[in-house]
C-alpha atoms as a PDB file:
ATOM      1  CA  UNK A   1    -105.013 -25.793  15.766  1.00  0.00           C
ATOM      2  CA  UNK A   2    -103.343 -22.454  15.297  1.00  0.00           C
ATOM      3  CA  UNK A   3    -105.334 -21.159  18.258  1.00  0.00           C
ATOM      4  CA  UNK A   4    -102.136 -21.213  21.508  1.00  0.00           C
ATOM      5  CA  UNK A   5    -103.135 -23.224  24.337  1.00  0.00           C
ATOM      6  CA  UNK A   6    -100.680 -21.708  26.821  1.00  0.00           C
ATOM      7  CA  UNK A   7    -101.494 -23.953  29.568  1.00  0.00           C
ATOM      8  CA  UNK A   8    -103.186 -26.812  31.381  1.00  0.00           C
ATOM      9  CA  UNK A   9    -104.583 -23.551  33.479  1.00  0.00           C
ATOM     10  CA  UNK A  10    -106.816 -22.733  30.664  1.00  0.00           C
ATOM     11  CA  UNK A  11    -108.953 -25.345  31.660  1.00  0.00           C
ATOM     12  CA  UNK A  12    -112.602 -25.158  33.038  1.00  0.00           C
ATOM     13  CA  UNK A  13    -112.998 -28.089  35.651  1.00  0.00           C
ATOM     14  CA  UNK A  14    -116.362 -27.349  36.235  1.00  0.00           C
ATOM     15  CA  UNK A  15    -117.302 -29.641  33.303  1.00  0.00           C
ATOM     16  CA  UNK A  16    -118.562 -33.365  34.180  1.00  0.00           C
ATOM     17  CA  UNK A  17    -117.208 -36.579  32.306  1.00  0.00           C
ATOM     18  CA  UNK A  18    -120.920 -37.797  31.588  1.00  0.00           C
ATOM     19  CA  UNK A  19    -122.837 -35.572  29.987  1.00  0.00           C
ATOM     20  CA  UNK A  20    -126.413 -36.326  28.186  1.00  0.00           C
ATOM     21  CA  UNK A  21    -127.075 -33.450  25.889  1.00  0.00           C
ATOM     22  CA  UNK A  22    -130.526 -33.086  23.575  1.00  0.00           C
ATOM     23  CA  UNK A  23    -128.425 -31.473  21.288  1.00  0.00           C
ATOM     24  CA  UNK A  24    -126.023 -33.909  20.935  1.00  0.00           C
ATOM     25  CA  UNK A  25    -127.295 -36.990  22.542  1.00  0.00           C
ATOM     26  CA  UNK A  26    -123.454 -37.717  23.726  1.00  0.00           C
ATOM     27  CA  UNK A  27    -123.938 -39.760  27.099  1.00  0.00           C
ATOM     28  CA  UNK A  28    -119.788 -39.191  26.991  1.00  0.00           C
ATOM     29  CA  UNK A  29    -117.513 -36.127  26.017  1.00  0.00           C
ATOM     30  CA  UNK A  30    -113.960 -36.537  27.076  1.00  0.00           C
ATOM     31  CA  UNK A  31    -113.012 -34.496  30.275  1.00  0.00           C
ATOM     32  CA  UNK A  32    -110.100 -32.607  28.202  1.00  0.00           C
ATOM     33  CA  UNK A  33    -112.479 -31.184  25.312  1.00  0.00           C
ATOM     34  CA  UNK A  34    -115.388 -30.124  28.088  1.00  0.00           C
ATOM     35  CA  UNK A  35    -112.571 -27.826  29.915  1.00  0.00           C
ATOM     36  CA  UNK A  36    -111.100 -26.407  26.665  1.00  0.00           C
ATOM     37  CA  UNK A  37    -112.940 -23.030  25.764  1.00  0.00           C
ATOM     38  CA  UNK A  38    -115.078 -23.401  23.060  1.00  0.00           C
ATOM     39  CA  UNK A  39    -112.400 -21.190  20.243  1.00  0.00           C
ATOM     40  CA  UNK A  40    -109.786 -24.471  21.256  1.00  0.00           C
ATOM     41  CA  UNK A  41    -111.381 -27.291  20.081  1.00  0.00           C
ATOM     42  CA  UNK A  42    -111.582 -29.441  17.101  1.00  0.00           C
ATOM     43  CA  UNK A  43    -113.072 -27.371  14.474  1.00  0.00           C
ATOM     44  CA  UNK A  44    -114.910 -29.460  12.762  1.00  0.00           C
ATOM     45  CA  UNK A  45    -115.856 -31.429  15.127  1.00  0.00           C
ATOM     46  CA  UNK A  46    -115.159 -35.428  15.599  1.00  0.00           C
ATOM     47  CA  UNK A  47    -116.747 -38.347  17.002  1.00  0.00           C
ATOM     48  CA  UNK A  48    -113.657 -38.452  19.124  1.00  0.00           C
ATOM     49  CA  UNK A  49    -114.607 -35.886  21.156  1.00  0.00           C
ATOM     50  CA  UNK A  50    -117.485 -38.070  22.840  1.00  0.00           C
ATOM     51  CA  UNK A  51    -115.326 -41.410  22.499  1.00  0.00           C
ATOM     52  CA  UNK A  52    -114.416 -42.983  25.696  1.00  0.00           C
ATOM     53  CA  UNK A  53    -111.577 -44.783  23.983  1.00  0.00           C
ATOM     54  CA  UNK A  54    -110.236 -41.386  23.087  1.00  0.00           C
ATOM     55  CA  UNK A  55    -107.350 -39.819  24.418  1.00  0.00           C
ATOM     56  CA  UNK A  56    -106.988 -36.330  24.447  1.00  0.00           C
ATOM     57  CA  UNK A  57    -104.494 -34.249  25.810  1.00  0.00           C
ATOM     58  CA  UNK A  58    -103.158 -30.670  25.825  1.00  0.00           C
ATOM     59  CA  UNK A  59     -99.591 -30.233  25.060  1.00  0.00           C
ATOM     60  CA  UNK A  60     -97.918 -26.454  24.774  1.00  0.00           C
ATOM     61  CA  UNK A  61     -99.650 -25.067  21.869  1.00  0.00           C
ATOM     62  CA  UNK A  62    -101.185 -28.514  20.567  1.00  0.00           C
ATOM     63  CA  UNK A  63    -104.220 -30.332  21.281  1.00  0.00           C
ATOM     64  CA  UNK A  64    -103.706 -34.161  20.407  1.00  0.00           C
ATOM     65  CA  UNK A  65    -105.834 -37.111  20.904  1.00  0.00           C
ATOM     66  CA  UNK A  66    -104.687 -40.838  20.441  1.00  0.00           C
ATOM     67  CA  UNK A  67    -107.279 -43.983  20.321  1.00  0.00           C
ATOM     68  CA  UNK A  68    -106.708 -46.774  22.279  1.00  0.00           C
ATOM     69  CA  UNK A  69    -109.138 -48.830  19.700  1.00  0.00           C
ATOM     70  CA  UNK A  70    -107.062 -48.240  16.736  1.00  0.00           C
ATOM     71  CA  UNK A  71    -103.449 -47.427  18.475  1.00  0.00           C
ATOM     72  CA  UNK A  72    -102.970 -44.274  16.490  1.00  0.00           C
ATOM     73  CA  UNK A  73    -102.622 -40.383  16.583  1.00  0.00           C
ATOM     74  CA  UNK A  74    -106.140 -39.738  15.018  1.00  0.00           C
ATOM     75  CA  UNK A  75    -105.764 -35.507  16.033  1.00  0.00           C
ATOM     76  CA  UNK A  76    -103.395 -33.274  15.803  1.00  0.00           C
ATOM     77  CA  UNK A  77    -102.260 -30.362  14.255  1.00  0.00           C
ATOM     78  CA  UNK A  78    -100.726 -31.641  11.283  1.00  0.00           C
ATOM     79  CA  UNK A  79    -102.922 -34.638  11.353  1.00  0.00           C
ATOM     80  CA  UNK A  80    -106.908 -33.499  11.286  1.00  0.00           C
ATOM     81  CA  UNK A  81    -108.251 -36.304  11.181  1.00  0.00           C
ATOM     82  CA  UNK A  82    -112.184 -35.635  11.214  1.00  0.00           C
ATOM     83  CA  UNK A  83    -113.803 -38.687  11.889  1.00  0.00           C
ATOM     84  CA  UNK A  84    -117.758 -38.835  11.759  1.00  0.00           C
ATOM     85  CA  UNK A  85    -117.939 -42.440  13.035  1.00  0.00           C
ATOM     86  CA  UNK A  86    -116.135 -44.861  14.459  1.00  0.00           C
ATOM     87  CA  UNK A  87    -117.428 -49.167  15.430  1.00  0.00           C
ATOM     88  CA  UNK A  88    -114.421 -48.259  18.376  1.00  0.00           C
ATOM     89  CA  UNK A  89    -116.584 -45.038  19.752  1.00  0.00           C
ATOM     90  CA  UNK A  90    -119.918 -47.482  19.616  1.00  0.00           C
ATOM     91  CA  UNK A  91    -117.499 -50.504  21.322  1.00  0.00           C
ATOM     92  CA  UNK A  92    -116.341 -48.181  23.960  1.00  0.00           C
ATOM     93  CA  UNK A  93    -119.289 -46.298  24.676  1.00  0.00           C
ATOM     94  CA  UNK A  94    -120.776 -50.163  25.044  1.00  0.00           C
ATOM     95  CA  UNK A  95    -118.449 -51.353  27.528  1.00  0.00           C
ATOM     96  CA  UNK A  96    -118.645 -47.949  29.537  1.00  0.00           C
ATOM     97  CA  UNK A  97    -122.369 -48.725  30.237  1.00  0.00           C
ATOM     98  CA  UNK A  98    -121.776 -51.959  30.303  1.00  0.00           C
ATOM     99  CA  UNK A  99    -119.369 -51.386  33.243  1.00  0.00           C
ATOM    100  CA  UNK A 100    -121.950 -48.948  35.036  1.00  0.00           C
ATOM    101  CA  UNK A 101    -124.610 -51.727  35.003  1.00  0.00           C
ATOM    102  CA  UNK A 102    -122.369 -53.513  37.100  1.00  0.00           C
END
């Protein structure tokens, strides 16, 4: 991402952690990407954005995310990974309803 994200400041919190689009149909997008202005995220875009398993996190200059399904650095700058789907998004995103059923 050569676009700089100076700081955490940046941020929009107005965004919500659930969100059910028609566009999309994402019942999840990760709290991190939702506050980022639109020119500072992933371009393409990756399933990891609406993974709850995802990690994401802002870093001077860097947007990075790490899974917790895999145990890797799927985004960074150097690494791009662009994945368009994942059985650990469709496990997580199981368990997270699963959870609010409770």
């Amino acid at each position: 991402m050569n676009d700089l994200i100076e700081t955490q400041s940046d941020l929009d919190p107005s965004s919500d952690l659930m969100i059910e689009t028609a566009d999309s149909g994402a019942i999840f997008e990760s709290p991190t990407i939702s506050r980022l202005p639109i020119d500072q995220r992933p371009k393409p875009s990756t399933v990891c954005e609406t993974c709850p398993a995802a990690i994401w996190y802002v870093l001077p200059r860097e947007l990075r995310c790490y899974c917790r399904a895999m145990h890797v650095l799927v985004y960074s700058d150097q690494e791009k990974n662009v994945l368009t789907a994942c059985d650990g998004r469709e496990m997580a995103l199981e368990q997270m309803m699963a959870q609010q059923a409770e």
